[in-house]
PDB file of N, CA and C in Angstrom:
ATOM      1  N   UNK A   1       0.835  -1.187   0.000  1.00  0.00           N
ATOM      2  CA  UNK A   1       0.000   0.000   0.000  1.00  0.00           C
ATOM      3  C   UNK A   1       0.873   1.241   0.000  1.00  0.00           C
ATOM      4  N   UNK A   2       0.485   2.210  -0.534  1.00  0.00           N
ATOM      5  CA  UNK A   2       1.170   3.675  -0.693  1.00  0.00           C
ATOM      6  C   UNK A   2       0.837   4.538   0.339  1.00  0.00           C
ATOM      7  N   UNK A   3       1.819   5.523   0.537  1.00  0.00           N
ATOM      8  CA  UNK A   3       1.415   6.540   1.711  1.00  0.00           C
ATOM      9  C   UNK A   3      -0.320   7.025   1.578  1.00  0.00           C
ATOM     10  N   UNK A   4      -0.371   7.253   0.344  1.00  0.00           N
ATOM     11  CA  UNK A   4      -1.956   8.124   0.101  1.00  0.00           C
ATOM     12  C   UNK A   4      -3.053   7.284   0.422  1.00  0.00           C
ATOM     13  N   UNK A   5      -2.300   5.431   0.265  1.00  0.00           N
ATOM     14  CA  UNK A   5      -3.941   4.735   0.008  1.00  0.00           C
ATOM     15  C   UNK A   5      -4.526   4.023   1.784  1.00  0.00           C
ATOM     16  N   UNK A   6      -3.564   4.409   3.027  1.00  0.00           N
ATOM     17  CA  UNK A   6      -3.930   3.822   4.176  1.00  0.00           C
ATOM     18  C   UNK A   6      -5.230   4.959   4.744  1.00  0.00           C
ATOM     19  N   UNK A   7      -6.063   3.669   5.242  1.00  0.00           N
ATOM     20  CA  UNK A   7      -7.544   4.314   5.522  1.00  0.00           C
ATOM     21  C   UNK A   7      -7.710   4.820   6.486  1.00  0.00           C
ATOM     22  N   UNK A   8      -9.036   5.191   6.977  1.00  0.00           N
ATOM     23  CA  UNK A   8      -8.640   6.429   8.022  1.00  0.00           C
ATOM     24  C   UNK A   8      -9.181   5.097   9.288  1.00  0.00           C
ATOM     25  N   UNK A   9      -8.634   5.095  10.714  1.00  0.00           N
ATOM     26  CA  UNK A   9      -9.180   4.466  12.007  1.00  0.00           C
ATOM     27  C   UNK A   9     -10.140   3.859  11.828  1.00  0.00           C
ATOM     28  N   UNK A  10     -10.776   2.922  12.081  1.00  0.00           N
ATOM     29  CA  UNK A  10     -11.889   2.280  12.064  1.00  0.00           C
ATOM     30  C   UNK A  10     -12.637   2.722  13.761  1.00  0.00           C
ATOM     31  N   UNK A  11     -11.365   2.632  14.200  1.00  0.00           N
ATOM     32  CA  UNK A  11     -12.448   3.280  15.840  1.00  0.00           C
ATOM     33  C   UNK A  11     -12.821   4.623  15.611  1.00  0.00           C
ATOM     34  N   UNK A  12     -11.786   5.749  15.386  1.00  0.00           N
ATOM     35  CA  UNK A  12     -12.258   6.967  15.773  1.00  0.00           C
ATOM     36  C   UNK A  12     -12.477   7.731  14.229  1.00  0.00           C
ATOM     37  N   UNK A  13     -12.471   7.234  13.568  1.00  0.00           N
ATOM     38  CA  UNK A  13     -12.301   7.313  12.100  1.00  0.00           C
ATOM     39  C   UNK A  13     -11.222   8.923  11.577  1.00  0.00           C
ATOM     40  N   UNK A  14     -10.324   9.057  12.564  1.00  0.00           N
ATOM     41  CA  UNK A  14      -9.048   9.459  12.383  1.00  0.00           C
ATOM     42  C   UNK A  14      -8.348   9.644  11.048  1.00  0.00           C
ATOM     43  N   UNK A  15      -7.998  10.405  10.221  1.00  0.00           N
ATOM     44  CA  UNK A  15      -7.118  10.592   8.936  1.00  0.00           C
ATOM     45  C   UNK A  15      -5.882  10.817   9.251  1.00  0.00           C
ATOM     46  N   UNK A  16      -5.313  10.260  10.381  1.00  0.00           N
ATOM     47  CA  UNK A  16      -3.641  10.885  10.618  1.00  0.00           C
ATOM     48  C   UNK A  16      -2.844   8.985  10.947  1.00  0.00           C
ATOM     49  N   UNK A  17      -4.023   7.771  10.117  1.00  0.00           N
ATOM     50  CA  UNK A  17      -3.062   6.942  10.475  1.00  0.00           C
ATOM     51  C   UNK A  17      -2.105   6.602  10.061  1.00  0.00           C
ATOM     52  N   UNK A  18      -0.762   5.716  10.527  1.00  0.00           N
ATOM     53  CA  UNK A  18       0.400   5.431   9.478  1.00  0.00           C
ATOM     54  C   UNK A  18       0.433   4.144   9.981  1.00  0.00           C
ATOM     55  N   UNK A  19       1.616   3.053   8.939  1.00  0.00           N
ATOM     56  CA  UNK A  19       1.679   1.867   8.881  1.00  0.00           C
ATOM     57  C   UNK A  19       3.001   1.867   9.880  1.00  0.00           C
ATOM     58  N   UNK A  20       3.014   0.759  10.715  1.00  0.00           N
ATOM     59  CA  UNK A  20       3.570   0.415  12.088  1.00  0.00           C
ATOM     60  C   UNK A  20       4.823  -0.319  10.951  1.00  0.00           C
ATOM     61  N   UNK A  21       4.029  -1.395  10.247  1.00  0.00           N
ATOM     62  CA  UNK A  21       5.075  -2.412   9.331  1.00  0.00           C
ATOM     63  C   UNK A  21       3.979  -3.126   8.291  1.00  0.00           C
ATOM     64  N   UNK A  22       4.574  -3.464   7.616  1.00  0.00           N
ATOM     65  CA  UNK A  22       3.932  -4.217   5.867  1.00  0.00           C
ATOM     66  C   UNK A  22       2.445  -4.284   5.998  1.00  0.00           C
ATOM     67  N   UNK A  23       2.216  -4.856   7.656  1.00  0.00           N
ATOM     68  CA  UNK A  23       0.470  -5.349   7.501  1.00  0.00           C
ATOM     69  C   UNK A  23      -0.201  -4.020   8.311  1.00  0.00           C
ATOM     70  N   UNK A  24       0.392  -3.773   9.363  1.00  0.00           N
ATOM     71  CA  UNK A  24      -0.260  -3.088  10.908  1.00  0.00           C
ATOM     72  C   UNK A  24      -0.552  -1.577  10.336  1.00  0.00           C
ATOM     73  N   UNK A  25      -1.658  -1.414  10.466  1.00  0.00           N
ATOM     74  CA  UNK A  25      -1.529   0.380  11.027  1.00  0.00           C
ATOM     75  C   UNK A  25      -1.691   0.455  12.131  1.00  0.00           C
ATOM     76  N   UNK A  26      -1.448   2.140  12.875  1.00  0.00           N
ATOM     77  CA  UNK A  26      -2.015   2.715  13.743  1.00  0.00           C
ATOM     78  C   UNK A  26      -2.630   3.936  13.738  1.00  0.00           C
ATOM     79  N   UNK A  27      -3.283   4.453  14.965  1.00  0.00           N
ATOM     80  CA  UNK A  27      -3.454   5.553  14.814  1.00  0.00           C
ATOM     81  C   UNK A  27      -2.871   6.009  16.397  1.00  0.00           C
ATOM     82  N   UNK A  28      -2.658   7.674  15.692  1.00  0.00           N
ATOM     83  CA  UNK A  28      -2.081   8.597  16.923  1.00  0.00           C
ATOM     84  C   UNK A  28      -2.666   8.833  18.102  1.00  0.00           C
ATOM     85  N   UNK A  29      -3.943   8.992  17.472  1.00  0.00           N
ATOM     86  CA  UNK A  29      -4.888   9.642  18.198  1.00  0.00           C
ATOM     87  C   UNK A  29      -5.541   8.493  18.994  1.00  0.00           C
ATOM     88  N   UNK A  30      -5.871   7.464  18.969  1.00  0.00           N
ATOM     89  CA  UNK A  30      -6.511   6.942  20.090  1.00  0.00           C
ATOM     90  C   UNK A  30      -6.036   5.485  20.432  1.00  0.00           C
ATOM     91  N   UNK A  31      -4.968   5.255  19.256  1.00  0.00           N
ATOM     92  CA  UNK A  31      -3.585   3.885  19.792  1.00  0.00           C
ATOM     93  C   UNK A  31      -3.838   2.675  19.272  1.00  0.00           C
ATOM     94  N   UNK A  32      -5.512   2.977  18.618  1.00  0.00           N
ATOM     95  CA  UNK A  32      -6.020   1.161  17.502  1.00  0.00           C
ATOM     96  C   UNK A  32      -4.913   1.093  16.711  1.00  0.00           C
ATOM     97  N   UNK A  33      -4.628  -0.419  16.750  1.00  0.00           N
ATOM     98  CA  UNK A  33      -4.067  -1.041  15.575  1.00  0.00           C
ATOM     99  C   UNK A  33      -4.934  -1.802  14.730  1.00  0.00           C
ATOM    100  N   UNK A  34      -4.475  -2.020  13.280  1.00  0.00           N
ATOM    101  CA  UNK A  34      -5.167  -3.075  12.681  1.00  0.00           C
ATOM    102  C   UNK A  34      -5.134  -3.257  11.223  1.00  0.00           C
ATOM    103  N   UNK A  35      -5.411  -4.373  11.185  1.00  0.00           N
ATOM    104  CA  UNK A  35      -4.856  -4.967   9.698  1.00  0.00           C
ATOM    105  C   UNK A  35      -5.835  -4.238   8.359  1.00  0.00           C
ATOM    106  N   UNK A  36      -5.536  -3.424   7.738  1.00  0.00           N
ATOM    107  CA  UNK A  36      -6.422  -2.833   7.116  1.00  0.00           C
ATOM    108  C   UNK A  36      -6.895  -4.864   6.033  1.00  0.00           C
ATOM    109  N   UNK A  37      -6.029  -5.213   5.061  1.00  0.00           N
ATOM    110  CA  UNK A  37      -6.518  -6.123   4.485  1.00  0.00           C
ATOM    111  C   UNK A  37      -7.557  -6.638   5.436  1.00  0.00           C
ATOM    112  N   UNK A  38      -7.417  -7.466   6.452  1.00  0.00           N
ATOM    113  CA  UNK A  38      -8.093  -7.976   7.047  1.00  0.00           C
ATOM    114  C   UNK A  38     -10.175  -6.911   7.528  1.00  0.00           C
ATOM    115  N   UNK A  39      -9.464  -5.740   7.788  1.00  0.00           N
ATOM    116  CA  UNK A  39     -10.788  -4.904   7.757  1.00  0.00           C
ATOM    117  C   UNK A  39     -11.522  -4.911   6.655  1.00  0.00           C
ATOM    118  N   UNK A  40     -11.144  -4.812   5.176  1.00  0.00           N
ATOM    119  CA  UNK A  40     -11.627  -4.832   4.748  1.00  0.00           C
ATOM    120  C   UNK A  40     -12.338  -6.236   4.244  1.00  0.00           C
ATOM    121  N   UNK A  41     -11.959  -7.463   4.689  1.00  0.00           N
ATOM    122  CA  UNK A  41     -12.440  -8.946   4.773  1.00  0.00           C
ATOM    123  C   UNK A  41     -13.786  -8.579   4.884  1.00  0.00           C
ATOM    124  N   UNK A  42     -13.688  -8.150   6.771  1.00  0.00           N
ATOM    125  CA  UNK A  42     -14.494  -8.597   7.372  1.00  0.00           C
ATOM    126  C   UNK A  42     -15.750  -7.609   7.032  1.00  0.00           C
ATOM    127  N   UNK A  43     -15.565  -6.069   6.551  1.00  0.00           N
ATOM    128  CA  UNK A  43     -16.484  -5.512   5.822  1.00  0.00           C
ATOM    129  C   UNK A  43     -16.936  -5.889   5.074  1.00  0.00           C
ATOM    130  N   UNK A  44     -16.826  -6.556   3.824  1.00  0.00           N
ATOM    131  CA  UNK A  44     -17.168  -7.182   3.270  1.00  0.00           C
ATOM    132  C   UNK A  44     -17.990  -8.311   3.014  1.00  0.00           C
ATOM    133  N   UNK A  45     -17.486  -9.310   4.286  1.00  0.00           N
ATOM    134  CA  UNK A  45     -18.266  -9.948   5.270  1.00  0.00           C
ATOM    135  C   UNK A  45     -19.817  -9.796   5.996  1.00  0.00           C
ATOM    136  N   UNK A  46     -19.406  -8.482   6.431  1.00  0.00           N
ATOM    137  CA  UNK A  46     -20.442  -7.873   7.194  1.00  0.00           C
ATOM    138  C   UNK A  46     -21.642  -7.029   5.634  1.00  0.00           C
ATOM    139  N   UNK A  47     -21.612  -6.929   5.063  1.00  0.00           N
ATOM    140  CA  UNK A  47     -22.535  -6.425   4.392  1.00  0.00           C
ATOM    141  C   UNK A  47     -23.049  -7.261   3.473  1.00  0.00           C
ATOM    142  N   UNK A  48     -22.796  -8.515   3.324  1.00  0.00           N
ATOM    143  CA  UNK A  48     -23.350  -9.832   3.020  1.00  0.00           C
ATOM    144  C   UNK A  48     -24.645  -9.751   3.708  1.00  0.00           C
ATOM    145  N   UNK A  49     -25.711 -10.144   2.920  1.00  0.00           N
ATOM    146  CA  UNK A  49     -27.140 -10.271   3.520  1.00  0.00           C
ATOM    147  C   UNK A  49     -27.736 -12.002   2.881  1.00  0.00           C
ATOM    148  N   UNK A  50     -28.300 -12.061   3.980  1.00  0.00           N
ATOM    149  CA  UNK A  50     -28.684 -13.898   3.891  1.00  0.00           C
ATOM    150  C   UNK A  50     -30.236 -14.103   4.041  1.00  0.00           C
ATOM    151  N   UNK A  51     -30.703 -14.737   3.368  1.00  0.00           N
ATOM    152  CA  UNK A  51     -31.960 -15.325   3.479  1.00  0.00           C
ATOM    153  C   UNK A  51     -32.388 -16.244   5.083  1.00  0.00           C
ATOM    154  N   UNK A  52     -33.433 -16.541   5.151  1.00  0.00           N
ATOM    155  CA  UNK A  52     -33.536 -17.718   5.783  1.00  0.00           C
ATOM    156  C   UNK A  52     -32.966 -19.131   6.118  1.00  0.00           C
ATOM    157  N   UNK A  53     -32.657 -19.084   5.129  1.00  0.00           N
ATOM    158  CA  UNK A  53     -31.818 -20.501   4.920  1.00  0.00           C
ATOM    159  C   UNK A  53     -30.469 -20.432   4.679  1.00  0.00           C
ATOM    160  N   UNK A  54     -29.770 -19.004   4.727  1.00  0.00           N
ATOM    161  CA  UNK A  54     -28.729 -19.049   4.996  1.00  0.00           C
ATOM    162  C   UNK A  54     -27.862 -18.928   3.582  1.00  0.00           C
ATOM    163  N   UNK A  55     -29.056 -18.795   2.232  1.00  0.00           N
ATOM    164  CA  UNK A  55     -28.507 -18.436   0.967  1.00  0.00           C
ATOM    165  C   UNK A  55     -28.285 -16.685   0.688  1.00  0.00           C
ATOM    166  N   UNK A  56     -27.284 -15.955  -0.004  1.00  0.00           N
ATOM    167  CA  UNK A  56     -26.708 -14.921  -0.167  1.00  0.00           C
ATOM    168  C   UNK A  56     -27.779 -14.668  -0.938  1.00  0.00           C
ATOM    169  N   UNK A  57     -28.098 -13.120  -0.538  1.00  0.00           N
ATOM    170  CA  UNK A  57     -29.597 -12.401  -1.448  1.00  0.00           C
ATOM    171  C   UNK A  57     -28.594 -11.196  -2.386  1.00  0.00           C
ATOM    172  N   UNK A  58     -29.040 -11.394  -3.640  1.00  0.00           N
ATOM    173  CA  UNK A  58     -28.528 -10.087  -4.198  1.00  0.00           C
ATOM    174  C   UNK A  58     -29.556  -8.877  -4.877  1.00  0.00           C
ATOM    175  N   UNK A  59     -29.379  -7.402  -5.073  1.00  0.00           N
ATOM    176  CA  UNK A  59     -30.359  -6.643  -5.923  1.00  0.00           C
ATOM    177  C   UNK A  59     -31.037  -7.463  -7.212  1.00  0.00           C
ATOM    178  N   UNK A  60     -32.254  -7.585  -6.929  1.00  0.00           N
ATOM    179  CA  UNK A  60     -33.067  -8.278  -8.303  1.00  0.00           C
ATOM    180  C   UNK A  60     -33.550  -9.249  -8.210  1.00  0.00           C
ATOM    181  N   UNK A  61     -32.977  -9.899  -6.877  1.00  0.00           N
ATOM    182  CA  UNK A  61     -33.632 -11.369  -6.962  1.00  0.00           C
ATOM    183  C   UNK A  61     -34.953 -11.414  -6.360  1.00  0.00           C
ATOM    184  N   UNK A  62     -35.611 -12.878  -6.628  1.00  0.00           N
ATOM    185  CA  UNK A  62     -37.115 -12.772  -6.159  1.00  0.00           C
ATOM    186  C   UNK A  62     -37.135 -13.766  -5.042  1.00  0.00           C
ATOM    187  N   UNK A  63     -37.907 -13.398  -4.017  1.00  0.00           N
ATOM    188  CA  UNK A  63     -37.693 -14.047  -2.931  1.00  0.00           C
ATOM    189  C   UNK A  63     -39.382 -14.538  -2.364  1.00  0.00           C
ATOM    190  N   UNK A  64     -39.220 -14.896  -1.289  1.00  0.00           N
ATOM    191  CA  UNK A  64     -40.712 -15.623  -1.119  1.00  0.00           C
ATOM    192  C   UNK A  64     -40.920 -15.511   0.332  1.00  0.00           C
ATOM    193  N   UNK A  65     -41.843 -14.504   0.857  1.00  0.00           N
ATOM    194  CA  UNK A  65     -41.775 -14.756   2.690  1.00  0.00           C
ATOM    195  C   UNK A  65     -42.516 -15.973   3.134  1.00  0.00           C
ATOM    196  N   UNK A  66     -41.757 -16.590   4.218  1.00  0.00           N
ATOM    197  CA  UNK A  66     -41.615 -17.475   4.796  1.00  0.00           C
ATOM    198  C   UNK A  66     -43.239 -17.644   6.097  1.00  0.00           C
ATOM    199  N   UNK A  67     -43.510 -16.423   6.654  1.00  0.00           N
ATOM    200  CA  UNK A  67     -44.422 -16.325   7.324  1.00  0.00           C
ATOM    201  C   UNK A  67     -45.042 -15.497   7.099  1.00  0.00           C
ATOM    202  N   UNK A  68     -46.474 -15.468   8.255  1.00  0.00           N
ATOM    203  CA  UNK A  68     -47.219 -14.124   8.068  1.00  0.00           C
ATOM    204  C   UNK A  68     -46.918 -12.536   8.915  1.00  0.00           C
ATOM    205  N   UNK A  69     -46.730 -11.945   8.409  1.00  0.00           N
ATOM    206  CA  UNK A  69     -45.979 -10.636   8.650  1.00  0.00           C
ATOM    207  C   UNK A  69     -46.827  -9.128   8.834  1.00  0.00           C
ATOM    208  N   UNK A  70     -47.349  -9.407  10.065  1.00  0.00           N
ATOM    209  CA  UNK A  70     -48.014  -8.129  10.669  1.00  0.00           C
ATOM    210  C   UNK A  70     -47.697  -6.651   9.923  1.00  0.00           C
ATOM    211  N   UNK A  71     -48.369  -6.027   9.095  1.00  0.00           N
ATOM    212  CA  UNK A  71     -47.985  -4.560   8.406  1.00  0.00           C
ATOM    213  C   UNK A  71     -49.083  -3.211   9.578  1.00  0.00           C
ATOM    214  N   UNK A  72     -48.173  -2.848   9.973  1.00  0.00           N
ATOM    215  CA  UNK A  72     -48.261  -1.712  10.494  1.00  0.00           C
ATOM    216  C   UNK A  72     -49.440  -0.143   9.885  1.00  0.00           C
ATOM    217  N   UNK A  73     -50.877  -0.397  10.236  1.00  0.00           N
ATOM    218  CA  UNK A  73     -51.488   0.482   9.306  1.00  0.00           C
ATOM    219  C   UNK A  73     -52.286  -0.412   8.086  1.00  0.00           C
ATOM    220  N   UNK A  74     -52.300  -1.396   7.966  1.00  0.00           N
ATOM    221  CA  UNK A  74     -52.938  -2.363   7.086  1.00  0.00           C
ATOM    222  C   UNK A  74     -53.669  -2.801   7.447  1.00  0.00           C
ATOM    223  N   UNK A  75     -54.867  -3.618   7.119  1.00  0.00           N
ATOM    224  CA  UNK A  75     -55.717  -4.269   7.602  1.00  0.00           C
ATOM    225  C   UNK A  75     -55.722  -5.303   7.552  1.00  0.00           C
ATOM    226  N   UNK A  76     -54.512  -6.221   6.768  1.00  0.00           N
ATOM    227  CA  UNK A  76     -54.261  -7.065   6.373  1.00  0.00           C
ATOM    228  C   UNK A  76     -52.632  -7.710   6.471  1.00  0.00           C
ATOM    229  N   UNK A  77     -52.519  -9.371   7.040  1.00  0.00           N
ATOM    230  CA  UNK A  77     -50.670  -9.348   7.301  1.00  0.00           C
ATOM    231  C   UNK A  77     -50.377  -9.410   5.722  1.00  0.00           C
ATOM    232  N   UNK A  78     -48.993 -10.039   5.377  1.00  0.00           N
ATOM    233  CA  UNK A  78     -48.426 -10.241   4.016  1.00  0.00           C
ATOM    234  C   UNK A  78     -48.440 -11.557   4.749  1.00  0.00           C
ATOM    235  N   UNK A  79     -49.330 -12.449   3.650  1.00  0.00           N
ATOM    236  CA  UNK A  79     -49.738 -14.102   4.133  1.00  0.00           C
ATOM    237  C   UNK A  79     -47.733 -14.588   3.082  1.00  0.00           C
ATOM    238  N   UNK A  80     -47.755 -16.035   4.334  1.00  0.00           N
ATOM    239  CA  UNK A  80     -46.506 -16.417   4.445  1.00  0.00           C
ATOM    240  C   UNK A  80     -46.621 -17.051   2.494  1.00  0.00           C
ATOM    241  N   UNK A  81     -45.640 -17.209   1.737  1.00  0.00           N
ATOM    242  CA  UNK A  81     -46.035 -17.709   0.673  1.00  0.00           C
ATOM    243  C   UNK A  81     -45.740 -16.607  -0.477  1.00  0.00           C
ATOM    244  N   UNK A  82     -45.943 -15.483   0.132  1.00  0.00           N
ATOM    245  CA  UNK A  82     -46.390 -14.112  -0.925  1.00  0.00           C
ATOM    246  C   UNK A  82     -45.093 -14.128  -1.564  1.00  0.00           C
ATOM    247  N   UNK A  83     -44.511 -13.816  -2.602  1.00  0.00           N
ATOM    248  CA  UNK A  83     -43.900 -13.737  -3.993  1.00  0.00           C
ATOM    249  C   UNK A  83     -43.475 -12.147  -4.008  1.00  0.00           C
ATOM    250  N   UNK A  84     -42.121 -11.816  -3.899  1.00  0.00           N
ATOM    251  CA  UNK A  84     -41.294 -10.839  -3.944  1.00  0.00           C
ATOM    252  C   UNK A  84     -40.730 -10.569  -4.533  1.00  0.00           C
ATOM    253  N   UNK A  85     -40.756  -9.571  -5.915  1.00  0.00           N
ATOM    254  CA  UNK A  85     -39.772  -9.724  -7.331  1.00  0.00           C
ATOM    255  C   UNK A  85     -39.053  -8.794  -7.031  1.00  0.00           C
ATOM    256  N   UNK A  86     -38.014  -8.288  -7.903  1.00  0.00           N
ATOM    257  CA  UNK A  86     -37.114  -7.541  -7.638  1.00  0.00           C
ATOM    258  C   UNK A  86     -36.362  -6.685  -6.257  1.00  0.00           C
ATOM    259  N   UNK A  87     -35.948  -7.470  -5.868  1.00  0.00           N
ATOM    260  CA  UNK A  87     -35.379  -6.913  -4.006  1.00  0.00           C
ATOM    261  C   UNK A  87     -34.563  -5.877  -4.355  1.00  0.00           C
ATOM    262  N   UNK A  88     -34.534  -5.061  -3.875  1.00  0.00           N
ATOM    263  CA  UNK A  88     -32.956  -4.030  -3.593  1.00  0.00           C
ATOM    264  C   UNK A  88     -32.672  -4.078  -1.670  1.00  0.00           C
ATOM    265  N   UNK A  89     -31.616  -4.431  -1.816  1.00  0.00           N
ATOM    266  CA  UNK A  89     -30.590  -4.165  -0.518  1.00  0.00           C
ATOM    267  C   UNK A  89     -30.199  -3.053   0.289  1.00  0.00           C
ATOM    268  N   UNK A  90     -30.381  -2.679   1.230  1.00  0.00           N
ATOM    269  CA  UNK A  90     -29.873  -1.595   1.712  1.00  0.00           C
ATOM    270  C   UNK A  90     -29.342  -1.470   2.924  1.00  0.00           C
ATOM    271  N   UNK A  91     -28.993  -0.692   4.118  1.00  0.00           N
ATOM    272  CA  UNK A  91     -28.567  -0.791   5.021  1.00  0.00           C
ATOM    273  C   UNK A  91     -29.326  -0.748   6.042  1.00  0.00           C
ATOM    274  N   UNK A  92     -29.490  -1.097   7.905  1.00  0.00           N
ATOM    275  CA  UNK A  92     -30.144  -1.104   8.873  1.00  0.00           C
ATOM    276  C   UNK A  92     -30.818  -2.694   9.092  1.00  0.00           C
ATOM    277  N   UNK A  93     -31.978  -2.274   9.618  1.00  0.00           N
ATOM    278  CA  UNK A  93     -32.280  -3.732  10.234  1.00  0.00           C
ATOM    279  C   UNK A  93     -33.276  -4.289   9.074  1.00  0.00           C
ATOM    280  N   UNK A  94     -34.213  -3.288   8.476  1.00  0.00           N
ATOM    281  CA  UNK A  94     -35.065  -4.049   7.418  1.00  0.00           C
ATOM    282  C   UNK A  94     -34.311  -3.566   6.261  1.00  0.00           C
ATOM    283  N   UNK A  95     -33.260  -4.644   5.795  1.00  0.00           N
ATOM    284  CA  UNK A  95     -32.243  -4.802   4.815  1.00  0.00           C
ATOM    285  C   UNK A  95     -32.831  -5.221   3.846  1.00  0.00           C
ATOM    286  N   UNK A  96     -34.281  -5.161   3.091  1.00  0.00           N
ATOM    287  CA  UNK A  96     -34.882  -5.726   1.741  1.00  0.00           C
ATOM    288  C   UNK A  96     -35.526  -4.354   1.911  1.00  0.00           C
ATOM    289  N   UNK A  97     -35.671  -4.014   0.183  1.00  0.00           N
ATOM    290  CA  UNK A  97     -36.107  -2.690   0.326  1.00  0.00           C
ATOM    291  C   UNK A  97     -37.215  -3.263  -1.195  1.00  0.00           C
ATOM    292  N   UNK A  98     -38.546  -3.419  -0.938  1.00  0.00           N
ATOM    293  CA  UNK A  98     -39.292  -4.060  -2.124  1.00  0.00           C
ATOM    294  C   UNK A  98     -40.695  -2.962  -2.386  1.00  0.00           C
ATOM    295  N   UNK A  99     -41.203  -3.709  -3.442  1.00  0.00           N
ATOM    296  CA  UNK A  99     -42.784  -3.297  -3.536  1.00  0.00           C
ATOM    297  C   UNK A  99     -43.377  -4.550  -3.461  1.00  0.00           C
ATOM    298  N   UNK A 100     -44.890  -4.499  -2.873  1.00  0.00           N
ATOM    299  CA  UNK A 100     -45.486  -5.993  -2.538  1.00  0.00           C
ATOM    300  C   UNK A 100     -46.878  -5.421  -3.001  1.00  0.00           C
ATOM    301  N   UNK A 101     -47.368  -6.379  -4.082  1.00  0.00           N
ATOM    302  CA  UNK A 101     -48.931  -5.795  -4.496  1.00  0.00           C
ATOM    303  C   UNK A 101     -49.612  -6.091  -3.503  1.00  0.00           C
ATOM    304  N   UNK A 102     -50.622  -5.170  -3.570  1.00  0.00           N
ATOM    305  CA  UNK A 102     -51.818  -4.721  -2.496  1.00  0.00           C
ATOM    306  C   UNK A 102     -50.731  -4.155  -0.897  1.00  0.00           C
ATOM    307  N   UNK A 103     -49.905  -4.055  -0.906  1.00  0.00           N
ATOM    308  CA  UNK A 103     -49.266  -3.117   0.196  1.00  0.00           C
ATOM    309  C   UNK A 103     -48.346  -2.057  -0.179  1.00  0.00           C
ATOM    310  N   UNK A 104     -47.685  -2.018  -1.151  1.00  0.00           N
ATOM    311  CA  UNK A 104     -46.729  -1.142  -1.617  1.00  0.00           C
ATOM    312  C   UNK A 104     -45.633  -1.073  -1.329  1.00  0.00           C
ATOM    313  N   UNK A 105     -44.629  -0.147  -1.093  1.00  0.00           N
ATOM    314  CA  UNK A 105     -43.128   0.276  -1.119  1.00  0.00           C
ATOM    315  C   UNK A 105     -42.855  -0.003   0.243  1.00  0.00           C
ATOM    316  N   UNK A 106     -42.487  -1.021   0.701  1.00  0.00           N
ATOM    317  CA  UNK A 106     -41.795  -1.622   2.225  1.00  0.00           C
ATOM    318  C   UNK A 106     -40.081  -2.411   2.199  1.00  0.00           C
ATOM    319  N   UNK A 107     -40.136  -2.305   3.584  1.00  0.00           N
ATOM    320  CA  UNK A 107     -38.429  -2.367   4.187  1.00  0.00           C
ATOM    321  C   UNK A 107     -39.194  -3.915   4.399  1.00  0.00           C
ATOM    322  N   UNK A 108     -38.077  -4.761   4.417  1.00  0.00           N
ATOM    323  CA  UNK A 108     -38.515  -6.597   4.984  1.00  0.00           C
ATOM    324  C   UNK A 108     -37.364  -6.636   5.719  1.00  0.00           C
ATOM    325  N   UNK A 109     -37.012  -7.644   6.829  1.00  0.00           N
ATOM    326  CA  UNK A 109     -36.051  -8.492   7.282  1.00  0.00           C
ATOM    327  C   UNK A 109     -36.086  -9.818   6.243  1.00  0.00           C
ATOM    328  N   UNK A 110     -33.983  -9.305   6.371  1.00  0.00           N
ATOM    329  CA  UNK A 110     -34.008 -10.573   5.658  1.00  0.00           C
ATOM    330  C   UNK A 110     -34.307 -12.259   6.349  1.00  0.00           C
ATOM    331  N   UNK A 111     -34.403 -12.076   7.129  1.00  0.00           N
ATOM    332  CA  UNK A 111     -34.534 -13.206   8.429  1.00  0.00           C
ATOM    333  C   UNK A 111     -35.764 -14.304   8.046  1.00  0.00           C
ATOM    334  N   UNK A 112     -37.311 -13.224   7.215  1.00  0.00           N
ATOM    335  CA  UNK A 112     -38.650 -13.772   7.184  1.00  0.00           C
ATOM    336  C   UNK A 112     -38.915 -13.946   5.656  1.00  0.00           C
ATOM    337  N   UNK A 113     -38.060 -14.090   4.678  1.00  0.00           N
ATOM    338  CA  UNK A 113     -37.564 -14.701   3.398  1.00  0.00           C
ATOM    339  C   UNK A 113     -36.756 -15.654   3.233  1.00  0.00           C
ATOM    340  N   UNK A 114     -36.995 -16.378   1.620  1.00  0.00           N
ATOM    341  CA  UNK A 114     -36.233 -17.165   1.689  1.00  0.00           C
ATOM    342  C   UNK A 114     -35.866 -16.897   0.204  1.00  0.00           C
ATOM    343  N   UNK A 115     -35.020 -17.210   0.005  1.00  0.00           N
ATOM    344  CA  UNK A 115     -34.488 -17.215  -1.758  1.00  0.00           C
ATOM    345  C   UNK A 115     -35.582 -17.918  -3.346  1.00  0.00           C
ATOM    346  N   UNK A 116     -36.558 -17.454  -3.729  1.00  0.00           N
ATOM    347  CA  UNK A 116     -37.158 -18.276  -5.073  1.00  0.00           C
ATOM    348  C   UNK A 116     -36.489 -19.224  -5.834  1.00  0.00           C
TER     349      UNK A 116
END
């Protein structure tokens, strides 16, 4: 890695870190070390989103909820079974970002899907 390309702290998100040796950074300011390769693993890692069953969901795919799912303001749940086309991904806790006929533009957990 080059002087310009080491990232900023992951704790304090700091721009003054430097490399200790080949793998390690640090920072000044609050004394974290850490393997940038390795950070970026586990980021990577971490923004992986999983179905029910433990299969990788990507933008576009069609998915199928698993149960019935209380909607907030509806008069009606989303019965388990219901058919989900085009997913987009996003960040927080309801990580499916869809449209569902007869309810419209809703956030899902990926937890209460499963992959089509």
């Amino acid at each position: 890695m080059s002087e310009n390309s080491i990232p900023p702290c992951p704790a304090c998100h700091s721009i003054y870190a430097y490399f200790l040796n080949d793998s390690l950074c640090a920072c000044p300011e609050c004394g974290h070390e850490w393997n940038p390769s390795a950070e970026q693993a586990a980021e990577k890692e971490a923004t992986r989103v999983l179905d029910a069953n433990g299969n990788e969901l990507h933008d576009g795919d069609t998915v199928i909820v698993v149960k019935d799912l209380p909607v907030k303001g509806a008069p009606k749940a989303i019965k388990a079974g219901t058919k989900v086309k085009n997913i987009r991904l996003t960040e927080g806790e309801h990580n499916i970002h869809c449209k569902i006929d007869g309810f419209g533009a809703m956030g899902l957990k990926s937890e209460f899907v499963r992959k089509a």
